[in-house]
Protein backbone atom coordinates (compact mmCIF):
# COMPACT_ATOMS: atom_id res chain seq x y z
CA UNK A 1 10.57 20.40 -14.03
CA UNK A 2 11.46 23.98 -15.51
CA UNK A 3 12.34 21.90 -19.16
CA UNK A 4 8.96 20.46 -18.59
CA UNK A 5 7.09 23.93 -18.13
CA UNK A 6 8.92 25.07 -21.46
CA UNK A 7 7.88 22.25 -23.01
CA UNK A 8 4.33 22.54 -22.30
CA UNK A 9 4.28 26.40 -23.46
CA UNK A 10 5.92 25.69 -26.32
CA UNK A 11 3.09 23.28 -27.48
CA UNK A 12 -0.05 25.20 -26.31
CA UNK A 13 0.75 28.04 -29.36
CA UNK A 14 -2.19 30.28 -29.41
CA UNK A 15 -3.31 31.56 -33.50
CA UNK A 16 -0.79 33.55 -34.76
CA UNK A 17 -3.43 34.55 -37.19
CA UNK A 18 -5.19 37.91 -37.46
CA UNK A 19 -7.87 37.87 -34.96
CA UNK A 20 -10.77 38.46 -37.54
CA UNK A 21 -13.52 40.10 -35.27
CA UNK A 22 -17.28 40.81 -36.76
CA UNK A 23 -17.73 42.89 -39.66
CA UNK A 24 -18.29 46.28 -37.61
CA UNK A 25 -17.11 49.79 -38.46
CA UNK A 26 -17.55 53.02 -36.77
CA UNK A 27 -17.71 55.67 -39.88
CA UNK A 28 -19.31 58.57 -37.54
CA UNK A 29 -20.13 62.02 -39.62
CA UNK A 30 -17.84 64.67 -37.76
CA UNK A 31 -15.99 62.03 -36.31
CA UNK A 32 -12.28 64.52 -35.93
CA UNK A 33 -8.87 62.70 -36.21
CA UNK A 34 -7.34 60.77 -33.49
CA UNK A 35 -4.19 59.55 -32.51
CA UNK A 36 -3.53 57.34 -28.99
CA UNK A 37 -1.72 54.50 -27.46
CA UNK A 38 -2.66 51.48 -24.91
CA UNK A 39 0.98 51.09 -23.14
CA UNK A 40 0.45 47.15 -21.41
CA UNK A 41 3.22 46.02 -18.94
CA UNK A 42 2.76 42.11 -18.19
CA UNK A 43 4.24 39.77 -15.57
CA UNK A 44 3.53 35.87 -15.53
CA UNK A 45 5.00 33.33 -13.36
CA UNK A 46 3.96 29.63 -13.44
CA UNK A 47 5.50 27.35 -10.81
CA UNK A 48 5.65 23.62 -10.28
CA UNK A 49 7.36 21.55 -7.53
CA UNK A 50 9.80 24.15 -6.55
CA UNK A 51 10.84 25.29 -10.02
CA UNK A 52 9.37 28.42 -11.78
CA UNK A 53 9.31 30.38 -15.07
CA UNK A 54 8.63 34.15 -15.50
CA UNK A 55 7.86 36.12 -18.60
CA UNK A 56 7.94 39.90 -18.70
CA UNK A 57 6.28 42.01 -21.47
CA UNK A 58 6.25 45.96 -21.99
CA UNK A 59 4.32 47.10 -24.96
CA UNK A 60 4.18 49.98 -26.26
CA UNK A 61 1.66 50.74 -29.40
CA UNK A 62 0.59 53.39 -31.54
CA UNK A 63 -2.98 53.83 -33.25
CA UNK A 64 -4.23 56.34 -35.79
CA UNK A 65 -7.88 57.13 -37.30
CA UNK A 66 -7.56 59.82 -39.92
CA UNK A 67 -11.43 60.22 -41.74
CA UNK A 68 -10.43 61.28 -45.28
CA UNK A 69 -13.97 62.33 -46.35
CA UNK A 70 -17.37 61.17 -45.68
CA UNK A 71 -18.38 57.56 -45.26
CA UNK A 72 -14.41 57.27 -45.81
CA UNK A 73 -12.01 56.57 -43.18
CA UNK A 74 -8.08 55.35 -42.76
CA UNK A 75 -6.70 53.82 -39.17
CA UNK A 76 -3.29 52.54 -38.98
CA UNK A 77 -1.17 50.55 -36.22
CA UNK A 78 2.38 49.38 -34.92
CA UNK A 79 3.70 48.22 -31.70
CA UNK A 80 6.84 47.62 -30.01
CA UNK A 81 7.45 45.34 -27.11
CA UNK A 82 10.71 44.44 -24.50
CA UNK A 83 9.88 40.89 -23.89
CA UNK A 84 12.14 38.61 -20.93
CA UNK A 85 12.00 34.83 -20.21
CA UNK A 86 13.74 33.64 -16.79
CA UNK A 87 14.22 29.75 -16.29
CA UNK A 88 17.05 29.37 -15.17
CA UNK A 89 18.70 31.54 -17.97
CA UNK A 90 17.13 34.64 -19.13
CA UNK A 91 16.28 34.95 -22.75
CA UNK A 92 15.26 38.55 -24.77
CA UNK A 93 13.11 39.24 -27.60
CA UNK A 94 12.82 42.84 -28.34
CA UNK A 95 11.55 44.62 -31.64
CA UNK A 96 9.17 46.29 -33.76
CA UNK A 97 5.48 44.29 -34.88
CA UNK A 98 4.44 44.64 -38.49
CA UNK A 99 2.11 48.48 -39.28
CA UNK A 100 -0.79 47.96 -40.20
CA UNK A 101 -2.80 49.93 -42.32
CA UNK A 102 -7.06 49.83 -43.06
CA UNK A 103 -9.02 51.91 -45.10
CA UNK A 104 -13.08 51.88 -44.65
CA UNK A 105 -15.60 53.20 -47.00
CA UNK A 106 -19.15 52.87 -46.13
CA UNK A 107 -22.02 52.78 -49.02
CA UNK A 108 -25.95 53.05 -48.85
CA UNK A 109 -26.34 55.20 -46.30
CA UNK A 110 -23.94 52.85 -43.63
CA UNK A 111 -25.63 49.69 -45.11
CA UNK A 112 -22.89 48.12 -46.78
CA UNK A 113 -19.09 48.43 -45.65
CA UNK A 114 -16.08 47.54 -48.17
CA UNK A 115 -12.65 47.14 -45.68
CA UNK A 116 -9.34 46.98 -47.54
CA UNK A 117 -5.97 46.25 -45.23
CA UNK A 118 -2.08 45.94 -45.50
CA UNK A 119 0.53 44.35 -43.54
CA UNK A 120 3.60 46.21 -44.02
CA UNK A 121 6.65 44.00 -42.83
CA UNK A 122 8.65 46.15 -40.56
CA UNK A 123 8.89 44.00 -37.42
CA UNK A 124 11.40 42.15 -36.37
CA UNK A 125 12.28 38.63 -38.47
CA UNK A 126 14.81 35.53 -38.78
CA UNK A 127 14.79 35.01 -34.91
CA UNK A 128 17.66 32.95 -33.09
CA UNK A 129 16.99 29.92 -31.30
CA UNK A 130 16.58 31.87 -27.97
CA UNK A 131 14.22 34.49 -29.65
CA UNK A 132 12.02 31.33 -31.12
CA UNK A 133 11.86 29.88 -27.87
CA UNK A 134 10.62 32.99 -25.84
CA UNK A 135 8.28 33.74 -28.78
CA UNK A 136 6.60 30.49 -28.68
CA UNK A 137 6.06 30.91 -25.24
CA UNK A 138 4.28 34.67 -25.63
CA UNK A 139 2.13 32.75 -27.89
CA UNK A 140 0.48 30.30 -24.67
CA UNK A 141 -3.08 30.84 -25.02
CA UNK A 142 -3.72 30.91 -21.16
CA UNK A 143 -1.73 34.06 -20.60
CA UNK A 144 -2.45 37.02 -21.28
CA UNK A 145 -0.48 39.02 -23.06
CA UNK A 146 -0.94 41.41 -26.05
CA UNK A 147 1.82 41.31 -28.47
CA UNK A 148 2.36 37.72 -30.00
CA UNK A 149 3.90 38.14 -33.23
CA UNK A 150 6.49 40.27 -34.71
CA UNK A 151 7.67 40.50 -38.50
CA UNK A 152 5.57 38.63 -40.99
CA UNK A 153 5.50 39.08 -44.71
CA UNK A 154 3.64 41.52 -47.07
CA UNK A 155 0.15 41.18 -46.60
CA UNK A 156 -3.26 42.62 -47.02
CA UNK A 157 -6.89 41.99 -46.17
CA UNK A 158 -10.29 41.92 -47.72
CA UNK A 159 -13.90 42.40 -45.75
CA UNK A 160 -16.81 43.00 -47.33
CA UNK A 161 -19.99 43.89 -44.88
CA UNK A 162 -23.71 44.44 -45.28
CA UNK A 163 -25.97 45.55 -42.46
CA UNK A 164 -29.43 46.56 -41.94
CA UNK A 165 -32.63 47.08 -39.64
CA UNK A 166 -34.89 43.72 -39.68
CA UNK A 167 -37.08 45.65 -36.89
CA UNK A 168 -37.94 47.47 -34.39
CA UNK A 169 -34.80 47.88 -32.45
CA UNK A 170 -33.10 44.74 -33.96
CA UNK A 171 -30.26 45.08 -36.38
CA UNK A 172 -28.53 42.23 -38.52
CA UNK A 173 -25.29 42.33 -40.42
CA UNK A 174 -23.33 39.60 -42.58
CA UNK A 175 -19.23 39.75 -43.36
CA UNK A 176 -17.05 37.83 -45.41
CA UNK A 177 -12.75 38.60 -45.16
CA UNK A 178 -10.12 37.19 -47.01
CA UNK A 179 -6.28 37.44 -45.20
CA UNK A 180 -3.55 37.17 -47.05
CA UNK A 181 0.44 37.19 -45.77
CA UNK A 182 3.33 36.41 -47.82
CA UNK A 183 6.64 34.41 -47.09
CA UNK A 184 9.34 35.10 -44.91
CA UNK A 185 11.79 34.28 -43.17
CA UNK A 186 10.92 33.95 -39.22
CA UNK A 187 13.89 32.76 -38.03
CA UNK A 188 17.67 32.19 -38.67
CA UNK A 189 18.84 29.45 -41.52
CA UNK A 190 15.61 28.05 -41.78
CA UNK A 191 14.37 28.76 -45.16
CA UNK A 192 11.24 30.37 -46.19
CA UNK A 193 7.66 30.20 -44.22
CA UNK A 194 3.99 30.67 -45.84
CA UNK A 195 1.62 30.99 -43.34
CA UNK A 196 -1.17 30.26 -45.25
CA UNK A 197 -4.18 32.17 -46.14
CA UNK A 198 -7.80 32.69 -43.85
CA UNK A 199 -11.04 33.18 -45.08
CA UNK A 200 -13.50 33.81 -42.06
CA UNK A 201 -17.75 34.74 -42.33
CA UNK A 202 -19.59 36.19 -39.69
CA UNK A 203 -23.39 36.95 -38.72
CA UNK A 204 -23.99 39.00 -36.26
CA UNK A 205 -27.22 41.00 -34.27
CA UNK A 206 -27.64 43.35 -32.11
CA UNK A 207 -30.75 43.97 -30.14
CA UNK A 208 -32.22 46.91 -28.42
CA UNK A 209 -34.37 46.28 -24.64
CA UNK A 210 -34.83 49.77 -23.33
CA UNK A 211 -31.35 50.58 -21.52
CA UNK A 212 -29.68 47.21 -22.60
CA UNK A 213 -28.20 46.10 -25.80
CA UNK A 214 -27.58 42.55 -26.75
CA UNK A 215 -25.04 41.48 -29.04
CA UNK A 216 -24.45 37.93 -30.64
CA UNK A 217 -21.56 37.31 -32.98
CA UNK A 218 -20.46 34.07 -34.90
CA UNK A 219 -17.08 34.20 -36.65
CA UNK A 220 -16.15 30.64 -38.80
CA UNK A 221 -12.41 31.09 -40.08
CA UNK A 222 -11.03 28.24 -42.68
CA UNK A 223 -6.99 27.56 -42.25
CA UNK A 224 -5.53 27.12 -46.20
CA UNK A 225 -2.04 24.98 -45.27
CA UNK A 226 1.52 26.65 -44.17
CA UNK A 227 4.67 25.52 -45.59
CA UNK A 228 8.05 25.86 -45.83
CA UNK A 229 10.23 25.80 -48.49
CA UNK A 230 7.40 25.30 -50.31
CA UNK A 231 6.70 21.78 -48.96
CA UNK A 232 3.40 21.45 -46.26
CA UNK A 233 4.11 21.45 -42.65
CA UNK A 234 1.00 22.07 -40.93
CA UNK A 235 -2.67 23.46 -40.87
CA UNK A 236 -4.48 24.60 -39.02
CA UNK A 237 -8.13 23.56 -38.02
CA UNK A 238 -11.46 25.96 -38.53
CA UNK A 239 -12.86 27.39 -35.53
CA UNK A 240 -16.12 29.14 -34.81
CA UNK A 241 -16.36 31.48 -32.34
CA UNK A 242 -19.36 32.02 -30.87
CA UNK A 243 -19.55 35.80 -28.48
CA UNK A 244 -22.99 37.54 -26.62
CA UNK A 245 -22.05 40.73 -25.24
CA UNK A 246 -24.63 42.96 -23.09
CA UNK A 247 -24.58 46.53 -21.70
CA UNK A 248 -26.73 48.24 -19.25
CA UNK A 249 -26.40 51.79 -19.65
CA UNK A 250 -27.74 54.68 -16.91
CA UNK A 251 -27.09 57.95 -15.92
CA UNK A 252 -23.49 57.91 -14.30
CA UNK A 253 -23.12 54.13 -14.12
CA UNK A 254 -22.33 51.39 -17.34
CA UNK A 255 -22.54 47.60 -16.70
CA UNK A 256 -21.54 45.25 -19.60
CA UNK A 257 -20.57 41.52 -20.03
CA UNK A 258 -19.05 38.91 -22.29
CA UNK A 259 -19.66 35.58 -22.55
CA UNK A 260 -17.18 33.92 -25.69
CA UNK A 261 -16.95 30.33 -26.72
CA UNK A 262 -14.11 28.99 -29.34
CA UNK A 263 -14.28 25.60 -31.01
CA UNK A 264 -11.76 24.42 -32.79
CA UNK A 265 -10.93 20.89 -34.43
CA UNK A 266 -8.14 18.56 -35.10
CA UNK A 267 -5.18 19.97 -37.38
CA UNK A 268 -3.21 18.56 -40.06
CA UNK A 269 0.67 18.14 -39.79
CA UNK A 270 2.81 16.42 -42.73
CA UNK A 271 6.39 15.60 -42.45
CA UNK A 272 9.44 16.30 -44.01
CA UNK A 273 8.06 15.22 -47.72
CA UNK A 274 5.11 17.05 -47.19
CA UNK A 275 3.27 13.52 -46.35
CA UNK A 276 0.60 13.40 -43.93
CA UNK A 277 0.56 12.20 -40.78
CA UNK A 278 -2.04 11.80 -38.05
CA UNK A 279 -4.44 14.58 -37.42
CA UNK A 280 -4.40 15.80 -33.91
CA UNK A 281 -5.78 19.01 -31.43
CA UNK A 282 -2.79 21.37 -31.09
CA UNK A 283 -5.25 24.05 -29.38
CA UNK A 284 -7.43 23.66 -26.89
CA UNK A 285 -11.21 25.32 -26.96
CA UNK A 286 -11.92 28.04 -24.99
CA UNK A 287 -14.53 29.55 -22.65
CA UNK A 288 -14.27 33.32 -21.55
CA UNK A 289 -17.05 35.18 -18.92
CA UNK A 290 -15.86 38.69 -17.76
CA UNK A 291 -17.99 41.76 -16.85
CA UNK A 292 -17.73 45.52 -15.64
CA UNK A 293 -19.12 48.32 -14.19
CA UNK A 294 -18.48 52.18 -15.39
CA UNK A 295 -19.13 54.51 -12.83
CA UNK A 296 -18.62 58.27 -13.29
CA UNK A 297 -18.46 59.72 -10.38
CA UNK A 298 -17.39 63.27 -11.58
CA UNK A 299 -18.46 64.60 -15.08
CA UNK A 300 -14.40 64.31 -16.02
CA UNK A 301 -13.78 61.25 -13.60
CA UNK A 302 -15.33 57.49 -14.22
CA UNK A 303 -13.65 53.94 -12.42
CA UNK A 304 -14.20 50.44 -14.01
CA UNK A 305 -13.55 47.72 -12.29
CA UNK A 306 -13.84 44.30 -14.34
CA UNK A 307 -13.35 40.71 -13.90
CA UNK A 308 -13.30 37.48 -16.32
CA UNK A 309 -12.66 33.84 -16.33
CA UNK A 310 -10.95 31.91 -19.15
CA UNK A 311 -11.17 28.34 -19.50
CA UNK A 312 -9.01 26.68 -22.44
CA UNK A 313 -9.69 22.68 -22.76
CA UNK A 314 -7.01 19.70 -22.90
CA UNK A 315 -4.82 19.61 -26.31
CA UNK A 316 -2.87 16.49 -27.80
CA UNK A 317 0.77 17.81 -27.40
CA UNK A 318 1.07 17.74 -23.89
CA UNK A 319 -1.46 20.82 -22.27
CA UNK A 320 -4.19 19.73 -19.88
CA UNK A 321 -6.59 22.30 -19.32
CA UNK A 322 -6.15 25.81 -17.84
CA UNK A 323 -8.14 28.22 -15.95
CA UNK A 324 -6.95 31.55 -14.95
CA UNK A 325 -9.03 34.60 -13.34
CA UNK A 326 -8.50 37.82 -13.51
CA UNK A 327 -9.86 40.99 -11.47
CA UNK A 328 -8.95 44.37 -11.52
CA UNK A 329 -9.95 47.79 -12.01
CA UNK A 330 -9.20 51.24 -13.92
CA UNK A 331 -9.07 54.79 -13.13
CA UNK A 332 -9.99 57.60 -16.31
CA UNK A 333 -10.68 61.07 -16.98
CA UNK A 334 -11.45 63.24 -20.17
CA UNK A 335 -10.26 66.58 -20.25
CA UNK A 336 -11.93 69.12 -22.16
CA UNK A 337 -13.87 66.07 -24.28
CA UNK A 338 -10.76 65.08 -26.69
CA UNK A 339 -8.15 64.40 -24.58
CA UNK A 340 -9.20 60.55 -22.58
CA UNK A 341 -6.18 59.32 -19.94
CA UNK A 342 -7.13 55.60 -18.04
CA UNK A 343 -4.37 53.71 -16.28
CA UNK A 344 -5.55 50.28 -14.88
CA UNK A 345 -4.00 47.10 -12.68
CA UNK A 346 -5.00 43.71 -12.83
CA UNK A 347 -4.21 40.69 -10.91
CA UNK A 348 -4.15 37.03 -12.13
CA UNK A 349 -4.19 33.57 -10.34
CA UNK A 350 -5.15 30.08 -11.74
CA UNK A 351 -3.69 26.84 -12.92
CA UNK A 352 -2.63 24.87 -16.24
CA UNK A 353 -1.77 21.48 -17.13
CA UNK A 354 -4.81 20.15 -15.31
CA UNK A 355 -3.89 22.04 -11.71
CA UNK A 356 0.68 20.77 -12.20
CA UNK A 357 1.42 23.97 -13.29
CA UNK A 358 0.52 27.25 -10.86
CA UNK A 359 -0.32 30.37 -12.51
CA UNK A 360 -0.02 33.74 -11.13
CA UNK A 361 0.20 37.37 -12.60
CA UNK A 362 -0.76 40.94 -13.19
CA UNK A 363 -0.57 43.71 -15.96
CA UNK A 364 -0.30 47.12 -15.49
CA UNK A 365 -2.29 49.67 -18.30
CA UNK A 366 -1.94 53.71 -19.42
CA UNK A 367 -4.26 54.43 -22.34
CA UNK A 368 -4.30 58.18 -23.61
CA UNK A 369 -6.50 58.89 -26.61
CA UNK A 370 -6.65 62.67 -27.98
CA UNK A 371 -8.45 63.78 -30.73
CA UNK A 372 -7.37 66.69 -32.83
């Protein structure tokens, strides 16, 4: 039963792709320089007739925002993660992601946005069979976890935004991106992996009602095909991703909510020629609700408790569907306005595989943001 529960993580492989969110920037006049981190500690178990896997992640990442001038602005970003699998034998994956650099430079008075990004490839690369294994498994799209990939190859990234006031407390904006990563090697003696490019377009509105503001979002990302050693071995299907966010904001107390929706197709797979074969759903859709409430309770103190719901649909490889839920709550205070701390816990229960497979969990959060 464990080999089974291995087998089915293996096949439900979330995107390893950039997630490309809407074309949105934050170039704020005055904005000072900021540096801060969002340390995650994560602990799944899934269980079924008597046997049971656990995976373990600590992450611990590092973010930068550096405005170099006006309308002109630089973040950067790396993490690091201790990763365990336990199923019978324990397996380690431990190492540096790829930094990430992005530049921003806003034109028109904030109307049109130009976004230019690189990959730089210092994470960790040419995996074992062991490492493979537990990184397929960090890449299940039912658990939650926030580091999925490690090394990659040189890359960069293109977005080009436009955005603009079509009322009276409605704004629109339009984005196109381009992604780009180069070949590598991901793991040991087995030759060199494209990825594949992504191009993704996005609309997006936001809309002001007194105290609330709506947001709608649609992202559609095209897959080009992966290969290795230069021959095709899989790609991926376009999605659309379809998001309405809302917040309610009042004197000491915040609500907000998400409701998300990803569709995705049937992907392409070739064999050892580069020949195709028959198309098929390696990822399921998915269907996320969560919501929280702010409350400041002190002019330094606020607590946010939050909860969500993610669905993810039946794939072809083996994954029935999943639903997990997820409740919790965070603790924050600012001190002197540029320094933020907020440590959170969060508690996980659900099922996969169409209710075989029990899932429990919980994650454990320290955020500490200071600006200089």
């Amino acid at each position: 039963m464990r080999n089974k529960i291995l087998i089915i993580l293996s096949a439900a492989l979330a995107l390893v792709a950039l997630d490309i969110s809407p074309a949105v920037s934050q170039i704020v006049y005055g904005q000072p320089p900021a540096a801060g981190t969002h340390v995650v500690y994560s602990h799944w178990k899934l269980e079924q007739g008597g046997d049971e896997v656990t995976v373990n992640q600590f992450m611990i990442p590092l973010t930068g925002f550096v405005p170099l001038q006006d309308n002109f602005e630089m973040s950067f970003y790396i993490a690091n993660s201790s990763n365990t699998l336990k199923a019978g034998s324990e397996f380690d994956l431990n190492g540096l992601g790829d930094a990430r650099v992005q530049a921003n430079h806003s034109f028109a008075d904030d109307q049109l946005l130009v976004s230019v990004g690189l990959n730089l490839p210092t994470g960790k690369r040419e995996l074992d069979a062991e490492e493979a294994l537990l990184l397929d498994v960090l890449s299940t799209n039912f658990l939650d976890l926030p580091m999925r990939r490690f090394g990659e190859g040189f890359g960069f990234n293109i977005l080009l935004g436009g955005a603009a006031v079509l009322s009276e407390g409605i704004r629109g904006g339009i984005g196109l991106s381009y992604q780009y990563t180069g070949t590598y090697t991901p793991y040991e003696n087995l030759g060199d992996y494209n990825p594949g490019d992504v191009f993704s377009a996005n609309v997006g509105a936001d809309f002001d009602r007194g105290d609330i503001t709506w947001s709608l979002d649609f992202i559609y990302s095209l897959y080009t095909t992966d290969q290795f050693d230069n021959i095709n071995t899989f790609r991926q299907s376009p999605s659309f991703d379809s998001r309405l966010s809302g917040q309610w904001s009042g004197e000491k107390v915040t609500l907000s909510g998400l409701v998300r929706y990803v569709l995705r197709g049937d992907n392409k797979e070739y064999d050892t020629t580069g020949a195709e074969l028959d198309a098929f759903k390696l990822y399921g859709n998915e269907f996320t609700v969560g919501g929280a409430v702010s409350y400041m309770f002190s002019p330094q103190w606020f607590v946010t408790p939050a909860t969500d719901l993610h669905i993810v649909t039946k794939s072809n490889r083996g994954l029935d569907n999943a639903t997990v839920f997820g409740i919790g709550a965070s603790l924050g205070r600012t001190f002197q306005e540029t320094v933020r701390v907020n440590g959170g816990f969060k508690i996980y229960t659900g099922n996969a595989d169409g209710g075989n497979i029990d899932v429990t969990g919980y994650q454990i959060t320290f955020d500490l943001t200071a600006a200089m």
